[in-house]
N, C-alpha and C. Protein backbone atom coordinates (compact mmCIF):
# COMPACT_ATOMS: atom_id res chain seq x y z
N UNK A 1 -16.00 -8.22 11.87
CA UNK A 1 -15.49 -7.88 10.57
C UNK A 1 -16.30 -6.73 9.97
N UNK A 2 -17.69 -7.03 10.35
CA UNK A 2 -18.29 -5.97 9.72
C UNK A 2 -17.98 -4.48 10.01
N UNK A 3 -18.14 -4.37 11.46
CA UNK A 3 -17.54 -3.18 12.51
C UNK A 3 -16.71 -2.53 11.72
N UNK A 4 -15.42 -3.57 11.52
CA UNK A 4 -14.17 -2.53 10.96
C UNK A 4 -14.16 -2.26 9.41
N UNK A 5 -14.74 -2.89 9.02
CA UNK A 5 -15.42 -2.55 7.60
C UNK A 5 -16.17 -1.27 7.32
N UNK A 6 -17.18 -1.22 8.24
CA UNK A 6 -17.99 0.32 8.79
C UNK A 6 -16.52 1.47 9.04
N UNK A 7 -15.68 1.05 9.75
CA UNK A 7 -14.61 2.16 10.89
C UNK A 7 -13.84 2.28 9.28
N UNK A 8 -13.49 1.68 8.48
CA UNK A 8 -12.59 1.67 7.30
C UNK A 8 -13.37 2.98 6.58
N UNK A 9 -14.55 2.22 6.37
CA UNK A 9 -15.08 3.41 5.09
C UNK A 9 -14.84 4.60 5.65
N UNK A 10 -15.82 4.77 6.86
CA UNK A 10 -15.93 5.90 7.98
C UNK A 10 -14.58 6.64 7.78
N UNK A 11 -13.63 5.96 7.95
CA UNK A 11 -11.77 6.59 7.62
C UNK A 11 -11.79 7.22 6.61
N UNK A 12 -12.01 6.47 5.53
CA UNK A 12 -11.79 6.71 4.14
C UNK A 12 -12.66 8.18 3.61
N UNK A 13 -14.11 8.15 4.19
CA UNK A 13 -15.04 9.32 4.22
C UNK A 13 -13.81 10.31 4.59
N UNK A 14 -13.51 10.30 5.88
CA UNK A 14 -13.13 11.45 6.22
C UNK A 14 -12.23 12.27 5.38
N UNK A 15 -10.83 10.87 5.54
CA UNK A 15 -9.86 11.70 4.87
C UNK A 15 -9.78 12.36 3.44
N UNK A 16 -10.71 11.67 2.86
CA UNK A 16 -11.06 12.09 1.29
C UNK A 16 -12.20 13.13 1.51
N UNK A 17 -12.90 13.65 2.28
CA UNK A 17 -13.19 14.87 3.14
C UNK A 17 -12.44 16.07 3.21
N UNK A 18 -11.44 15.68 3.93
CA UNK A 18 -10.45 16.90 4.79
C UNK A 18 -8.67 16.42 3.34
N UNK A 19 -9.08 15.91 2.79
CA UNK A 19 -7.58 15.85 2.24
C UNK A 19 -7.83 17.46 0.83
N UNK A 20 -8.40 18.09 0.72
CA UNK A 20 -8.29 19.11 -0.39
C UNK A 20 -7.83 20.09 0.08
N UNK A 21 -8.79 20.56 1.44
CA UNK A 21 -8.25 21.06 2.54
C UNK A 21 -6.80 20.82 3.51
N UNK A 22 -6.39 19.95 3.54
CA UNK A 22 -4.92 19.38 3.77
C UNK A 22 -3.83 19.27 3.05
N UNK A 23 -4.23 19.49 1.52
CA UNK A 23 -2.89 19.19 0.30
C UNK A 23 -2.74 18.03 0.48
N UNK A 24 -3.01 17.14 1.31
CA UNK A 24 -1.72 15.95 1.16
C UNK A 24 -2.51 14.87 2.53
N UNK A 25 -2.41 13.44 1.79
CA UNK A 25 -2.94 12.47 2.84
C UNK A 25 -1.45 12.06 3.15
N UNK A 26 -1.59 11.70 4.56
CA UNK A 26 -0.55 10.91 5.18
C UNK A 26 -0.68 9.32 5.54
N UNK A 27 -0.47 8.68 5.23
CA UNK A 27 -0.10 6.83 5.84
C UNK A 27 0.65 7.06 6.70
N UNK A 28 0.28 6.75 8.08
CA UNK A 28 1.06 7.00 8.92
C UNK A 28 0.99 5.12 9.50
N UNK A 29 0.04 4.75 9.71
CA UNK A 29 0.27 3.50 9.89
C UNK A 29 -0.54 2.40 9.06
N UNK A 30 -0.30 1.64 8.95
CA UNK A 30 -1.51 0.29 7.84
C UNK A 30 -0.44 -1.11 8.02
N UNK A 31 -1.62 -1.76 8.39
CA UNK A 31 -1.26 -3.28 8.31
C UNK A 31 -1.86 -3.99 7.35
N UNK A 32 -2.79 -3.50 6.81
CA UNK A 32 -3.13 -4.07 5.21
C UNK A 32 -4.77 -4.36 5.44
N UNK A 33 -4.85 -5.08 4.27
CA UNK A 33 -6.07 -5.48 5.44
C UNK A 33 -6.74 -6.22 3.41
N UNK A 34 -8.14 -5.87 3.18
CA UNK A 34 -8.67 -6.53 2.10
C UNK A 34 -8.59 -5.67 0.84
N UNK A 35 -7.90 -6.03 0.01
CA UNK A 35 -7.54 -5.13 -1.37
C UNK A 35 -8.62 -4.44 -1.55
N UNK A 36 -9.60 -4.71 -1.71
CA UNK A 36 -10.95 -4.33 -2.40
C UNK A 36 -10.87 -2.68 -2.44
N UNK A 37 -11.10 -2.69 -0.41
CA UNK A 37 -11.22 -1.43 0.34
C UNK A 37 -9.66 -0.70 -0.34
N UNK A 38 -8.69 -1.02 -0.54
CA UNK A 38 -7.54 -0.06 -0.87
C UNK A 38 -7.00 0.31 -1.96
N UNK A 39 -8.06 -1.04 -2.94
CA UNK A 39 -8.04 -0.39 -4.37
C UNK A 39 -9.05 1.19 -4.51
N UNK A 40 -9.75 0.67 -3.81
CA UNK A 40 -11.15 2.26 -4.01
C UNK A 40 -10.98 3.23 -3.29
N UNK A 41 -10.41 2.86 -2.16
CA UNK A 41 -9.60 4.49 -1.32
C UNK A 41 -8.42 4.91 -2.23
N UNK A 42 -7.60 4.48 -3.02
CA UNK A 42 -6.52 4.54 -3.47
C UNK A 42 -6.95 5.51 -4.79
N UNK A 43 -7.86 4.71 -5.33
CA UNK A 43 -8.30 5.48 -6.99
C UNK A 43 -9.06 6.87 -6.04
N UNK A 44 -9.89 6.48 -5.27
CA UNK A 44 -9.81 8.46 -5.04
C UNK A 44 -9.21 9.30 -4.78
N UNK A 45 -8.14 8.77 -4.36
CA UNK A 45 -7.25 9.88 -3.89
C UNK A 45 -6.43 10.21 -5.40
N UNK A 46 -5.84 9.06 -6.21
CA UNK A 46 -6.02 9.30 -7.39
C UNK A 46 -6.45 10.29 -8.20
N UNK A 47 -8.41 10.44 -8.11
CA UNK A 47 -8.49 10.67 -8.41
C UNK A 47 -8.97 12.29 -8.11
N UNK A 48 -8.34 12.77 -6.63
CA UNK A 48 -8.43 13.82 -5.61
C UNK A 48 -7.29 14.89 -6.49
N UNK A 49 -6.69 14.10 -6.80
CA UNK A 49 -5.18 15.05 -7.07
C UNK A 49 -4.18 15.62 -6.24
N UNK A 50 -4.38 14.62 -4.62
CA UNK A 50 -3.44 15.31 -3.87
C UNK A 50 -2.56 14.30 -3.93
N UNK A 51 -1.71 14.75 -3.24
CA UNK A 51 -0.08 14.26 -2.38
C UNK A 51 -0.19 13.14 -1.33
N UNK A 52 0.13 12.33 -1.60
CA UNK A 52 0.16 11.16 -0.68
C UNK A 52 1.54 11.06 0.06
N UNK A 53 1.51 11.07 1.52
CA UNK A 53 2.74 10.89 1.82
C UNK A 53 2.78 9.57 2.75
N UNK A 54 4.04 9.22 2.86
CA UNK A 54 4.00 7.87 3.60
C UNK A 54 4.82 7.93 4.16
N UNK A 55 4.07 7.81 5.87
CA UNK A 55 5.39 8.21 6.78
C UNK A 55 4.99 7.27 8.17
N UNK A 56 5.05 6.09 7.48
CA UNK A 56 5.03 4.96 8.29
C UNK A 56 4.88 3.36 8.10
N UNK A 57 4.23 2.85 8.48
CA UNK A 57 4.40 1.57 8.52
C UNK A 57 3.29 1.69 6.92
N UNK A 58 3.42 0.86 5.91
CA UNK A 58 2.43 0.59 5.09
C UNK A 58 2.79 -0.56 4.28
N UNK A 59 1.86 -1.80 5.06
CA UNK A 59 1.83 -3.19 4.98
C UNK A 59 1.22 -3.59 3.74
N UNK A 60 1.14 -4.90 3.27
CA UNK A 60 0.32 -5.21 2.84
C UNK A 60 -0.41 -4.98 1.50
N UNK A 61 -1.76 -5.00 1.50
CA UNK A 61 -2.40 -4.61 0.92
C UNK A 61 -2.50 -2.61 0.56
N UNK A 62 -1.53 -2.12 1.61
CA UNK A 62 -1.33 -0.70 1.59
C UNK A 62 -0.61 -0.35 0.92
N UNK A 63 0.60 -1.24 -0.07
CA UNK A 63 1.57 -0.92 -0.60
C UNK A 63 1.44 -1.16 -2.12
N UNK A 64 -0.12 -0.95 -2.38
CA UNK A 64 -0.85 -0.96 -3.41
C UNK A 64 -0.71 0.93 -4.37
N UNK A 65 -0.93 1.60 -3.44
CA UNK A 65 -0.22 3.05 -3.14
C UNK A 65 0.81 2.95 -4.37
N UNK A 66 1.56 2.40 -4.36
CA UNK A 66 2.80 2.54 -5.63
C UNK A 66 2.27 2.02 -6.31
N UNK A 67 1.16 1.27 -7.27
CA UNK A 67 0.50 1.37 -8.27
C UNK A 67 -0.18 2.09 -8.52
N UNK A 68 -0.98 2.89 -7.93
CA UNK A 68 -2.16 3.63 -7.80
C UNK A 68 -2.14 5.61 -8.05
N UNK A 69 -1.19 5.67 -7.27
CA UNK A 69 -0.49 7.02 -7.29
C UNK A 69 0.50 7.52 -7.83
N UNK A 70 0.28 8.59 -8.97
CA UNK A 70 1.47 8.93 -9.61
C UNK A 70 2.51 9.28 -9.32
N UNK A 71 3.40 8.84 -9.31
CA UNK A 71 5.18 8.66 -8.78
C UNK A 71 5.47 10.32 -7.88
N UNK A 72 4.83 11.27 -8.99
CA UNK A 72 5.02 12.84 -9.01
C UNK A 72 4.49 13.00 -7.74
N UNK A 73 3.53 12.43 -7.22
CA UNK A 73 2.49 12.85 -5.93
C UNK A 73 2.86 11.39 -4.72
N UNK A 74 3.49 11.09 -4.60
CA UNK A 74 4.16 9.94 -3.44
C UNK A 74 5.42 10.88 -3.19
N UNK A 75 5.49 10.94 -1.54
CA UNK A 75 6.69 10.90 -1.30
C UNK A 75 6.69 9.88 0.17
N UNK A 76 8.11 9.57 0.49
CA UNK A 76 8.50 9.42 1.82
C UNK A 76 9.09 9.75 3.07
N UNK A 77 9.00 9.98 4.01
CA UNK A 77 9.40 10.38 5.31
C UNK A 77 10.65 9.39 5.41
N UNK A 78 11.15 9.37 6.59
CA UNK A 78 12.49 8.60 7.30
C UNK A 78 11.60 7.55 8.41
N UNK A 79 10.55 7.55 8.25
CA UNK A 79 9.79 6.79 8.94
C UNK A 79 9.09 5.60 8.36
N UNK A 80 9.13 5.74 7.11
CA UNK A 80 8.36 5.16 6.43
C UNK A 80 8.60 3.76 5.89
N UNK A 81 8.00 2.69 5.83
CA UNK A 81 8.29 1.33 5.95
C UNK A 81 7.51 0.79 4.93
N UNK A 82 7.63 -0.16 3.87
CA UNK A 82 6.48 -1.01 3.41
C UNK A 82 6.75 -2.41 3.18
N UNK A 83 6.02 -2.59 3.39
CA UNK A 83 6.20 -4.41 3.81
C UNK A 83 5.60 -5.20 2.66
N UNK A 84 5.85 -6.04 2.37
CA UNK A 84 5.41 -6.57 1.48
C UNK A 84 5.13 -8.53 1.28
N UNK A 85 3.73 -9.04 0.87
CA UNK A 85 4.37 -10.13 0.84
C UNK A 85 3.41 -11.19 0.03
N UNK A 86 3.14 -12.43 -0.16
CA UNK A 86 2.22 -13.02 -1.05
C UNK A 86 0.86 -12.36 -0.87
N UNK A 87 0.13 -12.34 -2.14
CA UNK A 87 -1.40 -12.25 -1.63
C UNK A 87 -1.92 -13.52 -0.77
N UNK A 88 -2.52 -13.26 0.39
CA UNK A 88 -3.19 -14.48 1.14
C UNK A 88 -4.33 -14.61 1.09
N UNK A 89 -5.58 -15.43 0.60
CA UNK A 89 -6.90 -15.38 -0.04
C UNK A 89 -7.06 -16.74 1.25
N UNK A 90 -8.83 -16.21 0.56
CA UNK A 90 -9.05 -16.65 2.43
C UNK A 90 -10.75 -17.97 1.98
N UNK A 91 -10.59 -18.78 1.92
CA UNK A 91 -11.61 -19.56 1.13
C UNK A 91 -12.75 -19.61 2.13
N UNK A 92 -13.99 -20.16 1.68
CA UNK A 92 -15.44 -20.10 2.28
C UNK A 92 -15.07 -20.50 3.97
N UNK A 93 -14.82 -21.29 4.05
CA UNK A 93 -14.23 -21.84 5.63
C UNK A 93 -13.39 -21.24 6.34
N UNK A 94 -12.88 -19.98 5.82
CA UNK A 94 -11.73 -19.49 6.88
C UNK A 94 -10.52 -19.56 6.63
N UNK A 95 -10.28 -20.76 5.94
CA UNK A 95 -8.70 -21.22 5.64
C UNK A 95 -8.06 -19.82 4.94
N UNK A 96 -6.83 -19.89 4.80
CA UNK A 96 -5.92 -19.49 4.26
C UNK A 96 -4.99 -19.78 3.39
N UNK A 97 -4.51 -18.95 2.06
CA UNK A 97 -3.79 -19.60 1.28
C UNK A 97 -3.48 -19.09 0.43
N UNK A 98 -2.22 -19.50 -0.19
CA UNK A 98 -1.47 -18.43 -1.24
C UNK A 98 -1.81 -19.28 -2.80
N UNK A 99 -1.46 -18.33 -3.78
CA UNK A 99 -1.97 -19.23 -4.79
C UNK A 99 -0.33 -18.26 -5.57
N UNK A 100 0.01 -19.38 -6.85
CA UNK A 100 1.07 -18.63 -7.81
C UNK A 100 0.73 -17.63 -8.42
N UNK A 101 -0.67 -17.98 -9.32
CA UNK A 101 -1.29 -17.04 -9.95
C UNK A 101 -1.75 -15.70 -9.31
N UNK A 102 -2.29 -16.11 -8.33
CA UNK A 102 -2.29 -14.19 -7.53
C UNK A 102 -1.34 -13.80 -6.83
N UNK A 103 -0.40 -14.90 -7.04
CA UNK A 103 1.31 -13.68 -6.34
C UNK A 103 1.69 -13.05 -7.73
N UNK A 104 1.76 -13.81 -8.92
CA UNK A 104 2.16 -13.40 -10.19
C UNK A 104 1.34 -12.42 -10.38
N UNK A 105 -0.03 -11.88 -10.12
CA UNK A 105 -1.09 -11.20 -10.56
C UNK A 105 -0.92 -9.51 -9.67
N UNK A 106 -0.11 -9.88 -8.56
CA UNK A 106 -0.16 -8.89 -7.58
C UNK A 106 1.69 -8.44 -8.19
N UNK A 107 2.57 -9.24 -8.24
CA UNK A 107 3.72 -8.59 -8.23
C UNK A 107 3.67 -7.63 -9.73
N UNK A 108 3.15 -7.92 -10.74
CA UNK A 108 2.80 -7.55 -12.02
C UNK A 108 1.92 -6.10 -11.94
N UNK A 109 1.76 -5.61 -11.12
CA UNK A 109 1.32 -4.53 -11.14
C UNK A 109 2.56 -3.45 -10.15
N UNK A 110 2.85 -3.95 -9.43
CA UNK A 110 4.04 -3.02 -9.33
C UNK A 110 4.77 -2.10 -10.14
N UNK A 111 5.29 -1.31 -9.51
CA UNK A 111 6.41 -0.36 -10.60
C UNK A 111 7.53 -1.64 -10.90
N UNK A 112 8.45 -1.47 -11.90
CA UNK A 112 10.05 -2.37 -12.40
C UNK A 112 10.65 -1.94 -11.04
N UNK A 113 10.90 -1.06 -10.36
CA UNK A 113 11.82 -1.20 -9.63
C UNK A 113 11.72 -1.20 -8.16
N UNK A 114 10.46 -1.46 -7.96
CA UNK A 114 9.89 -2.38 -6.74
C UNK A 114 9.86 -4.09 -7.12
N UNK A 115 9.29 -3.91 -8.55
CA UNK A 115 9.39 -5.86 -8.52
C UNK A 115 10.40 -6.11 -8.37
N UNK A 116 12.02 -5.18 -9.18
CA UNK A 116 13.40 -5.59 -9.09
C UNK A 116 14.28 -5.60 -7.31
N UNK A 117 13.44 -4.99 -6.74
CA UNK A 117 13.79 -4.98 -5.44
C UNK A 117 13.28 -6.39 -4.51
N UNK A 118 11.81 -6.41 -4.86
CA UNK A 118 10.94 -8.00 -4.61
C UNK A 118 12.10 -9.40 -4.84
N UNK A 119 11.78 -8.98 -6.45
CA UNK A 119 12.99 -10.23 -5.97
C UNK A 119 14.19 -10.47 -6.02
N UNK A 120 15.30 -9.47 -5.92
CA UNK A 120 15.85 -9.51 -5.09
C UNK A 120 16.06 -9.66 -4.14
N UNK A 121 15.23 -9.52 -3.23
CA UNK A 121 14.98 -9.87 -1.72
C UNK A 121 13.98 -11.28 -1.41
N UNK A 122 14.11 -12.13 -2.46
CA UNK A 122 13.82 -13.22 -2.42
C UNK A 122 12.45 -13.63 -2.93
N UNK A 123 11.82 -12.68 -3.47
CA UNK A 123 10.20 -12.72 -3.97
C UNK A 123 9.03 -12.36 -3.06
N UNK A 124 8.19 -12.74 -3.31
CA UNK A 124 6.76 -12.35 -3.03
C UNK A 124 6.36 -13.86 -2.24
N UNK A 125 5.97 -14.35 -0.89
CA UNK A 125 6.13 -15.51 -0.51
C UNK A 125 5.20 -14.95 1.03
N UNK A 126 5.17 -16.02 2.02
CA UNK A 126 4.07 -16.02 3.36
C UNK A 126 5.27 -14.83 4.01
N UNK A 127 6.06 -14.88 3.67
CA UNK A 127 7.40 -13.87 5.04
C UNK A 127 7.11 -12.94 4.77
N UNK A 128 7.05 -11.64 5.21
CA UNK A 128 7.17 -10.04 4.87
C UNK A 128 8.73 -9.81 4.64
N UNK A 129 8.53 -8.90 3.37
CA UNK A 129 10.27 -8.33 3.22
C UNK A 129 9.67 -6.48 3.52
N UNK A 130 10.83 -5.97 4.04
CA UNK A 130 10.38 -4.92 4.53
C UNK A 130 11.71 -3.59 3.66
N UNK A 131 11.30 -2.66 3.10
CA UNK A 131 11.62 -1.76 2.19
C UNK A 131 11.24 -0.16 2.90
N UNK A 132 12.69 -0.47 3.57
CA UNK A 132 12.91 1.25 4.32
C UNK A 132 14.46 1.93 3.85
N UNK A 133 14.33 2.90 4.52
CA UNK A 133 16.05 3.81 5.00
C UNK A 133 16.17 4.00 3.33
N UNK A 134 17.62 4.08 3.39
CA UNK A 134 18.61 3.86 2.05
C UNK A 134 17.76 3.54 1.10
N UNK A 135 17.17 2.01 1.11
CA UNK A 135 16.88 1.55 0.17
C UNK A 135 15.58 2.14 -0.52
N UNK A 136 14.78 2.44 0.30
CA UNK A 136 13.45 3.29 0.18
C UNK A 136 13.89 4.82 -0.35
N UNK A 137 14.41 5.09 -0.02
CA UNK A 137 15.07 6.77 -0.01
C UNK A 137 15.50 6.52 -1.74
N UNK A 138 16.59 5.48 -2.39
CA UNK A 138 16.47 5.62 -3.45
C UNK A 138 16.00 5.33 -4.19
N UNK A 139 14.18 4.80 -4.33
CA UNK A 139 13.33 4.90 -5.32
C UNK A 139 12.34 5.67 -5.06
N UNK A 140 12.27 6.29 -4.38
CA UNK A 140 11.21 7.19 -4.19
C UNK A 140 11.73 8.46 -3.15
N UNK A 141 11.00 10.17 -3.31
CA UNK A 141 11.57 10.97 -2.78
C UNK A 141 11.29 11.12 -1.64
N UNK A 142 12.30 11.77 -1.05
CA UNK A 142 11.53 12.24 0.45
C UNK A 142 10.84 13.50 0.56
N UNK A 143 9.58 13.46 1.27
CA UNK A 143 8.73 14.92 1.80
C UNK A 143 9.25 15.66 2.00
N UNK A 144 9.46 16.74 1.19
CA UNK A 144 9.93 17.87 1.48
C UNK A 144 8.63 18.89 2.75
């Protein structure tokens, strides 16, 4: 755990490195992983002022991105996927487990028309609902 904790930041160094020089970070893939790390990569890029684009899989804890980044500076590719699903908190022992209050705590920061899409598609729960094509295309723009 620690390892990829090290390889995360190490990521995060870089691209917030080379992204001023680049115009624009890309998500090309993310399976999510511990909010913590994607709240604080997220506010720098924030607070970088570039272009975030998302042109792939972005799971999880990655789909934090639509809170974080101003609508003006997100776009999407035809590739681009985000998955979404309860927060899963992880107690002293390992276990696993969803709680109401941090699904309510996590869907509440969303934009209205991602939560209106959430539940519509049945809520925030252990399943991933997955938000591409069409449906993705009309709340958010594509990369020009």
């Amino acid at each position: 755990m620690r390892r990829a904790l090290t390889i995360f930041a190490f990521l995060c160094c870089i691209l917030c490195c080379l992204a001023p020089a680049l115009g624009e970070v890309r998500i090309e893939a993310s399976n999510g992983g511990e909010v913590g790390h994607f709240i604080r990569f997220f506010n720098l890029l924030r607070q970088s002022g570039e272009r975030v684009v998302i042109d792939g899989p972005c799971y999880s804890a990655c789909t934090l991105v639509l809170t974080m980044i101003p609508r003006d500076r997100l776009c999407v590719t035809r590739r681009a996927v985000l998955g979404f699903h309860a927060p899963i908190l992880v107690d002293d022992y390992g276990r696993e487990y969803s709680t109401a209050k941090a699904t309510r705590a996590v869907n509440a920061v969303y934009p209205a028309e991602i939560r209106d899409w959430i539940r519509r598609h049945g809520g925030l729960s252990r399943r991933v609902i997955y938000l591409r094509g069409r449906a993705l295309d009309a709340l958010y723009p594509l990369c020009r």
